[in-house]
C-alpha atoms as a PDB file:
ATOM      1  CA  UNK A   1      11.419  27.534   0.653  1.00  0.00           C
ATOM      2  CA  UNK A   2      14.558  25.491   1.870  1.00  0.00           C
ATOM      3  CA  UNK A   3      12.577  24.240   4.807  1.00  0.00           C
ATOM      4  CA  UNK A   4       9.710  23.239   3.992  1.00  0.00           C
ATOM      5  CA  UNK A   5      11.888  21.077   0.879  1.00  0.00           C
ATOM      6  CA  UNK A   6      13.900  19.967   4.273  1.00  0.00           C
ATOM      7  CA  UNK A   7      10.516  19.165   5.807  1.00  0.00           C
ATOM      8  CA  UNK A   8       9.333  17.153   2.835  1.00  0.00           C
ATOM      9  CA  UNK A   9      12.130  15.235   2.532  1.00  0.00           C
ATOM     10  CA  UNK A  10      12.531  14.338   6.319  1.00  0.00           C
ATOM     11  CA  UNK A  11       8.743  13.037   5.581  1.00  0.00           C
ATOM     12  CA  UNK A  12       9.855  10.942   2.453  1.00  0.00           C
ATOM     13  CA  UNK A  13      12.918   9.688   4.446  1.00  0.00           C
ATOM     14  CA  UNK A  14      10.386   8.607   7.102  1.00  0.00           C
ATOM     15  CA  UNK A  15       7.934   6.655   5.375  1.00  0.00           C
ATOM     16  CA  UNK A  16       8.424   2.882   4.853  1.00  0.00           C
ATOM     17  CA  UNK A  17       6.588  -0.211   4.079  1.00  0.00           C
ATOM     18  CA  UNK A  18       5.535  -1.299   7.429  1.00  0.00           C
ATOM     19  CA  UNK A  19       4.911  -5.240   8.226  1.00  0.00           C
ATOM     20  CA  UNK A  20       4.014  -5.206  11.814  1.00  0.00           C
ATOM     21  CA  UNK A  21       1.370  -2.850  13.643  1.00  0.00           C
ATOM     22  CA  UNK A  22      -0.008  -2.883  17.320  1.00  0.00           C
ATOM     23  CA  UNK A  23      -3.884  -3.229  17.476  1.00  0.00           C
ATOM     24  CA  UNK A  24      -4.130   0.583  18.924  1.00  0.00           C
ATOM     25  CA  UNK A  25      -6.462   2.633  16.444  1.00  0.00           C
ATOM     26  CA  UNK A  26      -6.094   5.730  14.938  1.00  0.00           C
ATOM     27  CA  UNK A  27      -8.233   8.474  15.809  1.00  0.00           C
ATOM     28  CA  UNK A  28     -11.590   9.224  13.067  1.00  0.00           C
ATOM     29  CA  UNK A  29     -10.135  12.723  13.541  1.00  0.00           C
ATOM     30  CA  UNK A  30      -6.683  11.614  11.920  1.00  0.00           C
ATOM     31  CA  UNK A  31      -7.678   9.331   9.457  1.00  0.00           C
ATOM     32  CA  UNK A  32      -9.801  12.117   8.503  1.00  0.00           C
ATOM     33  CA  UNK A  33      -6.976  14.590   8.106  1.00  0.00           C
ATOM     34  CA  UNK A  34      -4.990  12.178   6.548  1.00  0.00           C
ATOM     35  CA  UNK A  35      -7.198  11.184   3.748  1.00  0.00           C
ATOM     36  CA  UNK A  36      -7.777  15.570   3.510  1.00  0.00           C
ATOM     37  CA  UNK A  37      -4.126  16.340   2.763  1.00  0.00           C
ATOM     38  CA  UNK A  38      -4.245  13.081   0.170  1.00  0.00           C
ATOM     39  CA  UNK A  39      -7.345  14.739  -1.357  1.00  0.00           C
ATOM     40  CA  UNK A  40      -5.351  17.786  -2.593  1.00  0.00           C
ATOM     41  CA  UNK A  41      -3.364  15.554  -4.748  1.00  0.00           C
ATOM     42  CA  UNK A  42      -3.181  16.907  -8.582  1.00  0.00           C
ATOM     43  CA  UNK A  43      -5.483  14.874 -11.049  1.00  0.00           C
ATOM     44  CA  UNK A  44      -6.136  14.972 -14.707  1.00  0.00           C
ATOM     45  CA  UNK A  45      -8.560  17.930 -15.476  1.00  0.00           C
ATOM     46  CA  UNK A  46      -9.084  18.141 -11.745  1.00  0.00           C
ATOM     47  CA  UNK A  47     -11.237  15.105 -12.150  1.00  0.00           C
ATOM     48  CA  UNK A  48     -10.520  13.834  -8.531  1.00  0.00           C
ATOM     49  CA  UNK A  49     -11.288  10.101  -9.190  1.00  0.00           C
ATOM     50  CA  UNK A  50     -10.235   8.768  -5.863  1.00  0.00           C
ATOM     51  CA  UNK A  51     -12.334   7.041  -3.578  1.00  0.00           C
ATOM     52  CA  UNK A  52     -11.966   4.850  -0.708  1.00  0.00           C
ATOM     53  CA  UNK A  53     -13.559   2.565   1.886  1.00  0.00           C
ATOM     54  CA  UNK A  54     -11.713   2.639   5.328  1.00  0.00           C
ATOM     55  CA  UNK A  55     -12.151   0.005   7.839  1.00  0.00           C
ATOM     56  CA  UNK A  56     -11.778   0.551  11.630  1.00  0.00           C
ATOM     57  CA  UNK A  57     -12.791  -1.672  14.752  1.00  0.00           C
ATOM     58  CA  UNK A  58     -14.955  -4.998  14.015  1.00  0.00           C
ATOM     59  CA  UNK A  59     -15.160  -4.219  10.134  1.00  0.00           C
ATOM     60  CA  UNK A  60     -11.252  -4.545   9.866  1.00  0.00           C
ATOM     61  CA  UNK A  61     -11.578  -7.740  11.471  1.00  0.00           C
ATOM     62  CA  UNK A  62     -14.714  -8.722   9.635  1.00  0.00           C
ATOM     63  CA  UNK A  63     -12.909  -8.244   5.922  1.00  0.00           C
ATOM     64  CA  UNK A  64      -9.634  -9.525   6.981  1.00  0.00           C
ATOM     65  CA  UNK A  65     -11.498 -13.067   8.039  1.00  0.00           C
ATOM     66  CA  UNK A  66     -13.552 -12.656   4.893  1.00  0.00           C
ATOM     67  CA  UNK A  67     -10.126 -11.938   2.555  1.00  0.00           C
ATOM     68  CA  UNK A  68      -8.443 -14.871   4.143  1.00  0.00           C
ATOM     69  CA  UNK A  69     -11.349 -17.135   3.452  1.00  0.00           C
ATOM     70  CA  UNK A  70     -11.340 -15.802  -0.197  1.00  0.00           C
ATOM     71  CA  UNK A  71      -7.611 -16.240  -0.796  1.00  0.00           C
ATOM     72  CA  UNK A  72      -8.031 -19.826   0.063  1.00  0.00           C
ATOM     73  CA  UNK A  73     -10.459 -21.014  -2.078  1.00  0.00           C
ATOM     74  CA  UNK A  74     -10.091 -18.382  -5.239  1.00  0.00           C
ATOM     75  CA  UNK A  75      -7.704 -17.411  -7.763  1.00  0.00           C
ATOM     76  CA  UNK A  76      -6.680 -13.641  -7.888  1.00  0.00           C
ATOM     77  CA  UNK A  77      -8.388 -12.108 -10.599  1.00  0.00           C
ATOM     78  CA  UNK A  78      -7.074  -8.292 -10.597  1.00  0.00           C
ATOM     79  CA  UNK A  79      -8.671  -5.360 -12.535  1.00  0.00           C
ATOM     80  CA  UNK A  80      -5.324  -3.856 -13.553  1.00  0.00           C
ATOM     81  CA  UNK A  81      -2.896  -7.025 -14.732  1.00  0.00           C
ATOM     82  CA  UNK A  82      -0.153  -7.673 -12.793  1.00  0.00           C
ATOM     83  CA  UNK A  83       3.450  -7.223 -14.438  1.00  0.00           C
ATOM     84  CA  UNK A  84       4.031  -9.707 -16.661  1.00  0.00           C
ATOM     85  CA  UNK A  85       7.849  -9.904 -15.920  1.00  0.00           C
ATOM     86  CA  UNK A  86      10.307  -7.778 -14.109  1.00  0.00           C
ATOM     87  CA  UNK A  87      13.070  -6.899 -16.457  1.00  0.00           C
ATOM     88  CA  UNK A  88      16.644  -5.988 -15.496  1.00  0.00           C
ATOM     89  CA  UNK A  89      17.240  -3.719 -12.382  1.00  0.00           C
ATOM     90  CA  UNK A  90      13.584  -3.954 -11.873  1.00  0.00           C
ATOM     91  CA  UNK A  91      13.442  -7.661 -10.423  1.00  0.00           C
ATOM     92  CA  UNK A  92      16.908  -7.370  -9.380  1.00  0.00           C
ATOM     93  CA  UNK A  93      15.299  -4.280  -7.220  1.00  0.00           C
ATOM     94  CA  UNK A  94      12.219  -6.726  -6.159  1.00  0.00           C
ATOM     95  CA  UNK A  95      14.637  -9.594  -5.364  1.00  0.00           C
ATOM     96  CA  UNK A  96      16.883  -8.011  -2.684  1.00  0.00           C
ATOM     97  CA  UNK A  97      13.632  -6.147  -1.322  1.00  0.00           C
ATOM     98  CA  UNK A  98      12.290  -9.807  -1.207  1.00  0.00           C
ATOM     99  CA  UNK A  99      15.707 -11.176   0.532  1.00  0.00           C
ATOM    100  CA  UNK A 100      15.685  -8.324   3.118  1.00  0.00           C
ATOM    101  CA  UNK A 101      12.606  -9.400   4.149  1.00  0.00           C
ATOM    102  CA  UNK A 102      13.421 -12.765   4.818  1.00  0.00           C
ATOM    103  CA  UNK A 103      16.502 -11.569   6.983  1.00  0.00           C
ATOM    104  CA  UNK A 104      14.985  -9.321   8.985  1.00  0.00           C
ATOM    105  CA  UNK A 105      12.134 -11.886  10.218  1.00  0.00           C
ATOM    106  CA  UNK A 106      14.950 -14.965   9.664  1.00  0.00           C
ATOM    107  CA  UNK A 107      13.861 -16.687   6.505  1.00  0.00           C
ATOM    108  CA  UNK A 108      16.443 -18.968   4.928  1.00  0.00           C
ATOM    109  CA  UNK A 109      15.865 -18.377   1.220  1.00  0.00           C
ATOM    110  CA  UNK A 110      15.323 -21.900   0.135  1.00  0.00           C
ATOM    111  CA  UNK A 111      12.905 -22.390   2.436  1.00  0.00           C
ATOM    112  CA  UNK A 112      10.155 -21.775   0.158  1.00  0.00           C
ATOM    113  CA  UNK A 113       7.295 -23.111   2.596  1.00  0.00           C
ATOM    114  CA  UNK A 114       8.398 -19.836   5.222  1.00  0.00           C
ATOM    115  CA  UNK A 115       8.253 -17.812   2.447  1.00  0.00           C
ATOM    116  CA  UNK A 116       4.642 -18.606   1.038  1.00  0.00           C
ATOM    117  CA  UNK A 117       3.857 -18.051   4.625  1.00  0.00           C
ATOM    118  CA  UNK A 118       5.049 -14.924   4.928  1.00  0.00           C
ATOM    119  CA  UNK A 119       3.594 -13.768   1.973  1.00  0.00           C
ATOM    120  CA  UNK A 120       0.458 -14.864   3.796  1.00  0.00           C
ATOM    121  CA  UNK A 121       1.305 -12.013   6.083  1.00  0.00           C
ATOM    122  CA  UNK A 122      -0.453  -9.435   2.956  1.00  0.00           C
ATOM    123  CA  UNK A 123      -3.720 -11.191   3.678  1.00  0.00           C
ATOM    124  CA  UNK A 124      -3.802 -10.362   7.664  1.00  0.00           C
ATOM    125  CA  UNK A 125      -2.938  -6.936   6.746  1.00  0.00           C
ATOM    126  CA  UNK A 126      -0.238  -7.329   8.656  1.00  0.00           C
ATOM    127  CA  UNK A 127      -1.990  -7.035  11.854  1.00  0.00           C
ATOM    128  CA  UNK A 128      -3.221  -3.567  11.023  1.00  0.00           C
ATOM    129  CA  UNK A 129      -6.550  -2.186  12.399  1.00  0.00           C
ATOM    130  CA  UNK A 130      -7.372  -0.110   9.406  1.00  0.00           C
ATOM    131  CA  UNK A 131      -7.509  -0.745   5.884  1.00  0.00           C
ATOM    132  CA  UNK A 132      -8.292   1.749   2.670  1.00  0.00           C
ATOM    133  CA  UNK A 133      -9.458   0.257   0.092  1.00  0.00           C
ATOM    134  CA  UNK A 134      -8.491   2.943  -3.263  1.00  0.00           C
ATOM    135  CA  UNK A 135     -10.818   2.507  -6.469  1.00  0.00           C
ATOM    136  CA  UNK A 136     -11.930   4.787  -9.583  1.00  0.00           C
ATOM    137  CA  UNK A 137     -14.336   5.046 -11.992  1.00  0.00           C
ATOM    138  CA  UNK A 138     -13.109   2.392 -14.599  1.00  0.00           C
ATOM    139  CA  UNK A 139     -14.132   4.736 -17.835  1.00  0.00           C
ATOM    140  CA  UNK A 140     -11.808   6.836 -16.662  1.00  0.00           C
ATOM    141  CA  UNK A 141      -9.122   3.834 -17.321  1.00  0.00           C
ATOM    142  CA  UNK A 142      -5.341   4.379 -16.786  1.00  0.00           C
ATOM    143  CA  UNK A 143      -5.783   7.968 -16.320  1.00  0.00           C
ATOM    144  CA  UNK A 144      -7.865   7.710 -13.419  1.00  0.00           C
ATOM    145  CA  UNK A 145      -5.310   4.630 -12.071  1.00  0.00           C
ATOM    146  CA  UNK A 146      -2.615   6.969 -12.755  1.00  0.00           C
ATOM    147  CA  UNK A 147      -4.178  10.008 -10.524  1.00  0.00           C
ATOM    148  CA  UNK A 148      -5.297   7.733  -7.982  1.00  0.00           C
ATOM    149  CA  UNK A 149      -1.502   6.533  -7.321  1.00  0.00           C
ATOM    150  CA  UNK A 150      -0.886  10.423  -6.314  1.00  0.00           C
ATOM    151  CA  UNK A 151      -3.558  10.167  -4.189  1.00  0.00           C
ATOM    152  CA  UNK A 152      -1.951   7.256  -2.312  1.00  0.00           C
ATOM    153  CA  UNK A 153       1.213   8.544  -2.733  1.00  0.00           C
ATOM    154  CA  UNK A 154      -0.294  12.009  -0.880  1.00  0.00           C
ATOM    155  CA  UNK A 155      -1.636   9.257   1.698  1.00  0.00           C
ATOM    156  CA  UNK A 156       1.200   7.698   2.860  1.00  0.00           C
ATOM    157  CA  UNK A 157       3.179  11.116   3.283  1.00  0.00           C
ATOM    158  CA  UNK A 158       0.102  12.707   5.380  1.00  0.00           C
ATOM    159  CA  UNK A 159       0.089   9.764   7.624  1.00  0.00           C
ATOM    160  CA  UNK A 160       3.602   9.681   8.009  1.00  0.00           C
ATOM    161  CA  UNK A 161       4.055  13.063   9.333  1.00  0.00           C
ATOM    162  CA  UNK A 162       1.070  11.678  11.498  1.00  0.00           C
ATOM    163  CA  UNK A 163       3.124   9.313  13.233  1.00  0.00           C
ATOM    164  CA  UNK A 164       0.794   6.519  11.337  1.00  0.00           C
ATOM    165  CA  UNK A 165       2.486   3.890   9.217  1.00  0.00           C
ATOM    166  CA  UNK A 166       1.554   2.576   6.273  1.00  0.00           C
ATOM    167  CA  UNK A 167       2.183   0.108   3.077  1.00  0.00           C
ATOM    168  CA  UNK A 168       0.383   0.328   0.346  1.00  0.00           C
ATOM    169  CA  UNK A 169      -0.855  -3.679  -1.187  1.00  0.00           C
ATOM    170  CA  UNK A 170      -1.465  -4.718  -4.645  1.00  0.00           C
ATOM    171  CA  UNK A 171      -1.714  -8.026  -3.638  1.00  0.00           C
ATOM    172  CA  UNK A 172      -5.068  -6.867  -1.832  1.00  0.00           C
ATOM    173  CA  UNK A 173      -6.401  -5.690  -5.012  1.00  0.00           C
ATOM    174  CA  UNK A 174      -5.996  -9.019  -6.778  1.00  0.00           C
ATOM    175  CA  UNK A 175      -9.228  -9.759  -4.887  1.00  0.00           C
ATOM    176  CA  UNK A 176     -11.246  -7.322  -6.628  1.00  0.00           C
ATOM    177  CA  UNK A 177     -14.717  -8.919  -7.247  1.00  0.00           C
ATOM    178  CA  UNK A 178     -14.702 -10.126  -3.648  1.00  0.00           C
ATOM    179  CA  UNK A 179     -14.172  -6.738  -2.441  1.00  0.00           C
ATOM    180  CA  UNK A 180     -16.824  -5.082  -4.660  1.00  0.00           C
ATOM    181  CA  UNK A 181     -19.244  -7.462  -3.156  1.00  0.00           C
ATOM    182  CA  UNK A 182     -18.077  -7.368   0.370  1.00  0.00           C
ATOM    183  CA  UNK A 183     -17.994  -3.729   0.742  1.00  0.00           C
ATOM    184  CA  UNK A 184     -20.942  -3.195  -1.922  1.00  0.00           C
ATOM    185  CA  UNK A 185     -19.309  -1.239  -4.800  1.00  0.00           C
ATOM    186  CA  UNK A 186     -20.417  -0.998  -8.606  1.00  0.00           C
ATOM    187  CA  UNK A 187     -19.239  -2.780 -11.178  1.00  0.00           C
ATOM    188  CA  UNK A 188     -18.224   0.507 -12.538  1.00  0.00           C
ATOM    189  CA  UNK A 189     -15.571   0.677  -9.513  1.00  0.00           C
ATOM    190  CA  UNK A 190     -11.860  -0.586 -10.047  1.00  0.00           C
ATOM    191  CA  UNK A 191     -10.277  -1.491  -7.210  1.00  0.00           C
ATOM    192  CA  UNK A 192      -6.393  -0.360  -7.631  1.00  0.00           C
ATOM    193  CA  UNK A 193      -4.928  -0.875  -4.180  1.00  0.00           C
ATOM    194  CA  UNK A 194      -4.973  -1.274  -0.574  1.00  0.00           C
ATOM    195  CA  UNK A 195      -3.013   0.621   1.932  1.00  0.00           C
ATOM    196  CA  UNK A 196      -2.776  -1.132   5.722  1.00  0.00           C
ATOM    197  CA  UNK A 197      -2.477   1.403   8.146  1.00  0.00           C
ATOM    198  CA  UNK A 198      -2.094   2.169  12.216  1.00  0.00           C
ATOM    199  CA  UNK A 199       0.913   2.408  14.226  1.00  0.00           C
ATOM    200  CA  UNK A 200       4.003   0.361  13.884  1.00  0.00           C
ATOM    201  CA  UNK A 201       5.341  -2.315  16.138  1.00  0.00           C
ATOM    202  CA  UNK A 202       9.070  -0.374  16.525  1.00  0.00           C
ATOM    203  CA  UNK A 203       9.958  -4.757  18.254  1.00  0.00           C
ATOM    204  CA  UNK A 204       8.368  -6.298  15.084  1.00  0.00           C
ATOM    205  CA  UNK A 205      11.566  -7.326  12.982  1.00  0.00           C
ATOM    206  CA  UNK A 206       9.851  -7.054   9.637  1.00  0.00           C
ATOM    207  CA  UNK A 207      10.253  -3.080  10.382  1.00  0.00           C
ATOM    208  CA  UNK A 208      13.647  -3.491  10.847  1.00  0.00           C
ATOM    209  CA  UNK A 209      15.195  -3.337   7.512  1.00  0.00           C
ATOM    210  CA  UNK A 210      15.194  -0.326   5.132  1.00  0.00           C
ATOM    211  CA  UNK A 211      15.051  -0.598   1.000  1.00  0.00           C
ATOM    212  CA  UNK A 212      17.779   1.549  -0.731  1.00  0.00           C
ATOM    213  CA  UNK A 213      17.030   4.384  -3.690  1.00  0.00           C
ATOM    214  CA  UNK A 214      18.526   4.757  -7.002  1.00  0.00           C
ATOM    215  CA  UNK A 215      20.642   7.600  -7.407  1.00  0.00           C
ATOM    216  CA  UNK A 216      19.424  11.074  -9.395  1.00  0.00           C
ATOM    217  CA  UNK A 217      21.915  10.071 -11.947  1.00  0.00           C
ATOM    218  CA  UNK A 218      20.106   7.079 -12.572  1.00  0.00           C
ATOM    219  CA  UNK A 219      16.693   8.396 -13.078  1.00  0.00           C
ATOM    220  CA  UNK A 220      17.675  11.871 -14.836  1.00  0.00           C
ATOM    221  CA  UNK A 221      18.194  12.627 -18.421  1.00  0.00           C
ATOM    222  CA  UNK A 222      18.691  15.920 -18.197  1.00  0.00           C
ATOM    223  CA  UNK A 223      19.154  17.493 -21.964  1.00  0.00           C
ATOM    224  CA  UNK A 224      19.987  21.359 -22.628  1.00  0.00           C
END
């Protein structure tokens, strides 16, 4: 129906990468609905492979001291590899997202020092007091990855329309033995992302600045 496509997009239109929460939590009862409306996300053969740990309270606080502590002394060792490179309008896409960033929080660009310590910023989970951790049965390999990114996709949108902001952090997930062993997960387990979550800081300038979209006619091949 024409509303509820007007709903959905007012929801897309809403949701953003958010760098700067206040400490207030969000309610069990939310994050329960939240991760709900996520959990009727479509999956290959209805296998449902997402799971996730979500912290809230002294457990937030406990992993983000532990992740900072890891980050210093280890090397990221992901369980899906990184890009290797980012071809074309793709890293032309991630530079200017990169270069807003540093404007809105007042970054020169050569000051490379400012940068690393923003990027810093991913391993305080940006001040959030939740984190979800997202993993899947690794046997189920890129099909389970691939259903588990509608899951987060479905994730981000519920909150959203909560009022709860979100971004979701591969950078995170390049921690992935230390989070099996912090938060006691099998081997079997592939961590595939984090998602920071609670309620923006509207005065924190990293929320300040908006990425753009490619147009329909650039993603469409429309034949027939």
């Amino acid at each position: 129906m024409p509303e509820d496509f007007d709903a959905l997009n007012r929801v897309m239109d809403a949701r953003y990468s958010c760098r700067g929460f206040r400490p207030d939590p969000v309610s069990e009862e939310v994050i329960g609905q939240i991760v709900g409306t996520a959990g009727k996300a479509a999956s290959w053969c209805n296998a449902q492979p997402w799971r996730l740990v979500v912290t809230q309270g002294d457990e937030t606080e406990r992993f983000r001291a532990a992740l900072l502590e890891t980050v210093a002394s280890d090397k990221p060792g992901p369980d899906l590899e990184w890009p290797e490179d980012y071809p074309g309008v793709y890293g032309e896409r991630r530079r200017t997202c990169g270069y807003q960033l540093y404007s809105a929080v007042g970054i020169d660009r050569k000051d490379h020092g400012a940068r690393a310590e923003q990027a810093m910023r991913n391993f305080h989970l940006f001040d959030a007091p939740h984190v979800a951790i997202i993993h899947s049965e690794a046997k189920l390999g890129a099909y389970g990855a691939h259903d588990c990114g509608e899951f987060v996709l479905g994730f981000m949108l519920a909150a959203t329309a909560q009022g709860v902001a979100t971004v979701a952090q591969a950078s995170v997930a390049g921690y992935a033995d230390f989070i099996r062993s912090h938060f006691g997960l099998d081997e079997s387990r592939r961590i595939l992302c984090a998602i920071s979550f609670g309620y923006e800081d509207p005065d924190h300038p990293a929320n300040t600045f908006r990425t753009e979209r490619a147009r329909v006619r650039e993603l469409l091949d429309l034949r027939g």
